[in-house]
N, C-alpha and C. Protein backbone atom coordinates (compact mmCIF):
# COMPACT_ATOMS: atom_id res chain seq x y z
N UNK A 1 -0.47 -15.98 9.23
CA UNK A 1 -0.06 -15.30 8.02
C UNK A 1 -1.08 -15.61 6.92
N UNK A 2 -1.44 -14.52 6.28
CA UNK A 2 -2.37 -14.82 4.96
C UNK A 2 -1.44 -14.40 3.75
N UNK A 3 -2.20 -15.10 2.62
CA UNK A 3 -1.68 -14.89 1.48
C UNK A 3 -2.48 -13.17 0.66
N UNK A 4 -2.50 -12.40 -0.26
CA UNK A 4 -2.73 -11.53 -1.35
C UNK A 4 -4.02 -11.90 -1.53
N UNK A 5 -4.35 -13.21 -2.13
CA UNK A 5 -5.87 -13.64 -2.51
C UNK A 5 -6.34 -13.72 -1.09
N UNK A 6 -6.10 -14.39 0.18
CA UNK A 6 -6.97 -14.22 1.47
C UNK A 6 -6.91 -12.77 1.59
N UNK A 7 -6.28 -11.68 1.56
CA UNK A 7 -6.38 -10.07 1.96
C UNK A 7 -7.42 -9.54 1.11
N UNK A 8 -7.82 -10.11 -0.18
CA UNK A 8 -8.15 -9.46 -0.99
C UNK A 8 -9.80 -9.83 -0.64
N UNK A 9 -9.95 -11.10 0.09
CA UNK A 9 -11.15 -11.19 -0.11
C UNK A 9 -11.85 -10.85 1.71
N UNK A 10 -10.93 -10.63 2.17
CA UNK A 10 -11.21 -10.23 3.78
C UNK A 10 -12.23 -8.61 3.62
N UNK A 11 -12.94 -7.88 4.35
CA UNK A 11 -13.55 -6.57 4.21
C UNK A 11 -12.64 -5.61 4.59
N UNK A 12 -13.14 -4.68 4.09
CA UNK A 12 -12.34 -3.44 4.27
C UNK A 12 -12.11 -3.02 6.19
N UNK A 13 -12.74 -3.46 6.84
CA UNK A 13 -12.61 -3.52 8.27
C UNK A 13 -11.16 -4.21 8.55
N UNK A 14 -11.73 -5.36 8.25
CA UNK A 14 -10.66 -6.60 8.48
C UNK A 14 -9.14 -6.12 7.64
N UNK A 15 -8.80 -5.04 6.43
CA UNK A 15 -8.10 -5.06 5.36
C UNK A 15 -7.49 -4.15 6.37
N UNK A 16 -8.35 -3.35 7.03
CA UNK A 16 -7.08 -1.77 7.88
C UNK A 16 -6.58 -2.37 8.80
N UNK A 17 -7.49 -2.98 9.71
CA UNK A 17 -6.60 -3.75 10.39
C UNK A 17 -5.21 -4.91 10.50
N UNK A 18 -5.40 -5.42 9.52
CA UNK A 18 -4.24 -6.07 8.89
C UNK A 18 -2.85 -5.22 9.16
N UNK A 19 -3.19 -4.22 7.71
CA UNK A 19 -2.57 -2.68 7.80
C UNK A 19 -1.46 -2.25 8.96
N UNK A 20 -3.18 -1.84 9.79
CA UNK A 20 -2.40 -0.91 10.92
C UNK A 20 -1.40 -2.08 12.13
N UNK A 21 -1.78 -3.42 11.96
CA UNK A 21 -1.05 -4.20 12.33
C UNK A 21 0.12 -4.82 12.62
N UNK A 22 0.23 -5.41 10.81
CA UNK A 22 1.27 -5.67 10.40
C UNK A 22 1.61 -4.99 9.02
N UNK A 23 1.32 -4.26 8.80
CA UNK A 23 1.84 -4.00 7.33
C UNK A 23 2.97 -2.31 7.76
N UNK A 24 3.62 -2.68 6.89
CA UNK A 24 5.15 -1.65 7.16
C UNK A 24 5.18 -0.43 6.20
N UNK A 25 5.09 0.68 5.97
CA UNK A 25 4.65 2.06 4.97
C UNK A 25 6.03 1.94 4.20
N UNK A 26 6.10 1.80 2.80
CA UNK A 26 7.31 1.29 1.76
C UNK A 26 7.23 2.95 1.18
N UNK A 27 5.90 3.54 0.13
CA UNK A 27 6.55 4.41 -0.38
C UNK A 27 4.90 4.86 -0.16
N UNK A 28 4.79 6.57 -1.20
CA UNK A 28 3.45 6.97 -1.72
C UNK A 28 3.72 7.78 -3.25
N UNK A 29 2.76 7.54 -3.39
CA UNK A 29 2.10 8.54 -4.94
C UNK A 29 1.13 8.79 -5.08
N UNK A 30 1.02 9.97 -6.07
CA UNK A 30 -0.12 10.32 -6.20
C UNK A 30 -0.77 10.16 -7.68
N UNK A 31 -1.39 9.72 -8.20
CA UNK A 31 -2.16 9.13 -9.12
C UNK A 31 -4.11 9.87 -9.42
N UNK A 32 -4.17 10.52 -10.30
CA UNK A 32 -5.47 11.14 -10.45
C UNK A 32 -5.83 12.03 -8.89
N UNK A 33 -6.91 11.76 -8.64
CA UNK A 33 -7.41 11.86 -7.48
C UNK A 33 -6.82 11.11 -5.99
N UNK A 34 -6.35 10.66 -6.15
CA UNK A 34 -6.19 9.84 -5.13
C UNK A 34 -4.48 10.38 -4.63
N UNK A 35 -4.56 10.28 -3.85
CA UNK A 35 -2.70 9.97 -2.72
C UNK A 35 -3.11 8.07 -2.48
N UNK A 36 -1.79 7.71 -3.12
CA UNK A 36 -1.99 6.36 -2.75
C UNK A 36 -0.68 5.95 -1.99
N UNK A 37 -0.84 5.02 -0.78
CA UNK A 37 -0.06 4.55 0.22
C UNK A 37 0.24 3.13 0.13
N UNK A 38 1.89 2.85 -0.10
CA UNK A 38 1.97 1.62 -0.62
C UNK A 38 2.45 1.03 0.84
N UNK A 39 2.03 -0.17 1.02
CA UNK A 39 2.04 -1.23 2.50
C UNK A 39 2.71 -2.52 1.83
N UNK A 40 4.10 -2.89 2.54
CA UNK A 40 4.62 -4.55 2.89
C UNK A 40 3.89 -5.20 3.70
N UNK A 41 2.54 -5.73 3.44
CA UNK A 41 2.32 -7.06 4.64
C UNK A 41 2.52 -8.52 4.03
N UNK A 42 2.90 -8.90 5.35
CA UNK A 42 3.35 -10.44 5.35
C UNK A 42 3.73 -10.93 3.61
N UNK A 43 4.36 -9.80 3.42
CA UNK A 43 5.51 -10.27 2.10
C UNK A 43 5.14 -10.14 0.93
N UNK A 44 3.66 -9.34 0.50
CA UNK A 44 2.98 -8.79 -0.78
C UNK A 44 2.33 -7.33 -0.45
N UNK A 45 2.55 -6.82 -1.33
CA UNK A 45 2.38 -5.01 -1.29
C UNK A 45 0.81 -5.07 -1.39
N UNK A 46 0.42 -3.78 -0.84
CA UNK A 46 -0.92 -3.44 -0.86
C UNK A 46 -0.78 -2.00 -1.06
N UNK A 47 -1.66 -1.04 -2.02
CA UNK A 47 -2.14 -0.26 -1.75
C UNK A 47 -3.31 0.51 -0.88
N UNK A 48 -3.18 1.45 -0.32
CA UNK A 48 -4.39 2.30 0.25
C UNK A 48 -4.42 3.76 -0.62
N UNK A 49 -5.65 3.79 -1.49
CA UNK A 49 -6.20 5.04 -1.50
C UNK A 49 -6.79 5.54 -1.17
N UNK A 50 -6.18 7.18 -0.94
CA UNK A 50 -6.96 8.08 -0.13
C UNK A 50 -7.61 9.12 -1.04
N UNK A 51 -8.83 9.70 -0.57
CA UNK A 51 -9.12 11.12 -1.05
C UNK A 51 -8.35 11.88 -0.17
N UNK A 52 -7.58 12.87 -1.11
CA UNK A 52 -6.87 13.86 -0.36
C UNK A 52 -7.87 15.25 -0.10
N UNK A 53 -7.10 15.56 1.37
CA UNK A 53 -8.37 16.65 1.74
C UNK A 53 -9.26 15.90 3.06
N UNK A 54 -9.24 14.24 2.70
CA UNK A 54 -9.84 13.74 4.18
C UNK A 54 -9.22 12.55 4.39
N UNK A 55 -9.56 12.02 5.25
CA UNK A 55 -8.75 10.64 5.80
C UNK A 55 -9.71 9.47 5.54
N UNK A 56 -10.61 9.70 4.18
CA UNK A 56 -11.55 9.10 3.68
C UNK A 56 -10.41 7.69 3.02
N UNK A 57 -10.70 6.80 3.11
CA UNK A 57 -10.04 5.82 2.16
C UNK A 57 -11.28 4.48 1.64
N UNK A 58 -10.66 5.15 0.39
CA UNK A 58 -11.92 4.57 -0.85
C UNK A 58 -10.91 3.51 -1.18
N UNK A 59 -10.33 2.65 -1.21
CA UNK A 59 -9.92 0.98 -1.64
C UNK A 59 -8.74 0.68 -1.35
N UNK A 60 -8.77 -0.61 -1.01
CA UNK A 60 -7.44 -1.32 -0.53
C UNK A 60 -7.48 -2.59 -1.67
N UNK A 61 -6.37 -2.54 -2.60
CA UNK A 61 -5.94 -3.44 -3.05
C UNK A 61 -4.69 -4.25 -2.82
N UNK A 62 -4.43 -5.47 -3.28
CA UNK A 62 -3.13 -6.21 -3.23
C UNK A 62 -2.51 -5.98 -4.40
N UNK A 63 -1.35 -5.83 -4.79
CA UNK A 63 -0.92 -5.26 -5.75
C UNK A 63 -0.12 -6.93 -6.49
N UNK A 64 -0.43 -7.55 -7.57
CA UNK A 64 -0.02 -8.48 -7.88
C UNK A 64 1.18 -8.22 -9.31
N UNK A 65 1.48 -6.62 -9.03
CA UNK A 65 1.92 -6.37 -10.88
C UNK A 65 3.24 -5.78 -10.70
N UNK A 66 4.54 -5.83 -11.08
CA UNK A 66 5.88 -5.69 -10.84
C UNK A 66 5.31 -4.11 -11.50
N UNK A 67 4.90 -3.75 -12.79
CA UNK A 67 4.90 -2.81 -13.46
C UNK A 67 3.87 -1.51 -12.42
N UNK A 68 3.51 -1.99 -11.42
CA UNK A 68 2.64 -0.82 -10.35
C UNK A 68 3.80 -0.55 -9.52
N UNK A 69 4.40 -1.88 -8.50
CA UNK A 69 5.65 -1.48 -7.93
C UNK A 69 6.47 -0.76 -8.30
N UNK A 70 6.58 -0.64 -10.16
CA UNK A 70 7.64 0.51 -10.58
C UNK A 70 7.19 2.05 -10.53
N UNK A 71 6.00 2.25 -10.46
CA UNK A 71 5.57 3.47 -10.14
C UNK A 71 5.67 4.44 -9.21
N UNK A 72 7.09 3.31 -7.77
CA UNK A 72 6.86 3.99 -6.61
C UNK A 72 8.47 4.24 -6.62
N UNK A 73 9.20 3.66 -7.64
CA UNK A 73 10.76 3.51 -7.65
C UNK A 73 11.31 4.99 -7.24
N UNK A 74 10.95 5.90 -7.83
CA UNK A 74 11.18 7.76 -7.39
C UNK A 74 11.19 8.11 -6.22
N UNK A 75 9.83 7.67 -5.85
CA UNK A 75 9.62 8.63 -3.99
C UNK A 75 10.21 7.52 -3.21
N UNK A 76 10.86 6.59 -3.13
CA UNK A 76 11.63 5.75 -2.54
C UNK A 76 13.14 6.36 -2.44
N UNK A 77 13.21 6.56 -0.96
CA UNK A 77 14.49 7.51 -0.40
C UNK A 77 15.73 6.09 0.00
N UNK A 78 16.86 6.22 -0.98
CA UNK A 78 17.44 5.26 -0.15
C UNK A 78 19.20 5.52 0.15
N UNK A 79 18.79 6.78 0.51
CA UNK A 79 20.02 8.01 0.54
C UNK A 79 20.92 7.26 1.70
N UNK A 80 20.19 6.76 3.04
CA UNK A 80 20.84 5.91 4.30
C UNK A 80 21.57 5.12 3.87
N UNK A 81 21.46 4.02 2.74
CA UNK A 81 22.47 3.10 2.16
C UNK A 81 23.92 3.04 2.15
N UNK A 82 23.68 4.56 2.00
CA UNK A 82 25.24 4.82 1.02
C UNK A 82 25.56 5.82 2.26
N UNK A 83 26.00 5.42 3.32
CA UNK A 83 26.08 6.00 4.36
C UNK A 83 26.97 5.26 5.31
């Protein structure tokens, strides 16, 4: 298990793989240019942005800020709950 600061400083090789690994797809948005894809790994969120139009992905960050997590509160479906 790594921590946010070890993900952050691993390469973008090493960062998808993580990803496509262990990390679990929570929500998306879209922000300027980008479609961005928010990831749970090993217990701190990460973003992936994409250029939309290709399966180009220009940066993977760790997301360290409660106030970014609130940005995804909308496209978060949690209709099954109450079920």
């Amino acid at each position: 298990m790594i921590t946010s600061i070890d993900f952050q400083n691993l390469t973008e090789d090493l960062k998808c793989y993580v990803i496509l690994n262990n990390g679990q797809h929570v929500a998306e948005r879209n922000y300027g240019i980008y479609n961005i894809q928010l990831y749970n790994v090993y217990g701190f969120y990460v973003e992936v942005y994409y250029l939309p139009g290709s399966e180009e992905i220009d940066q993977i960050i760790a997301v360290h800020s409660d106030e970014i997590l609130e940005l995804y509160l909308d496209s978060i479906d949690i209709s099954d709950l109450f079920m």
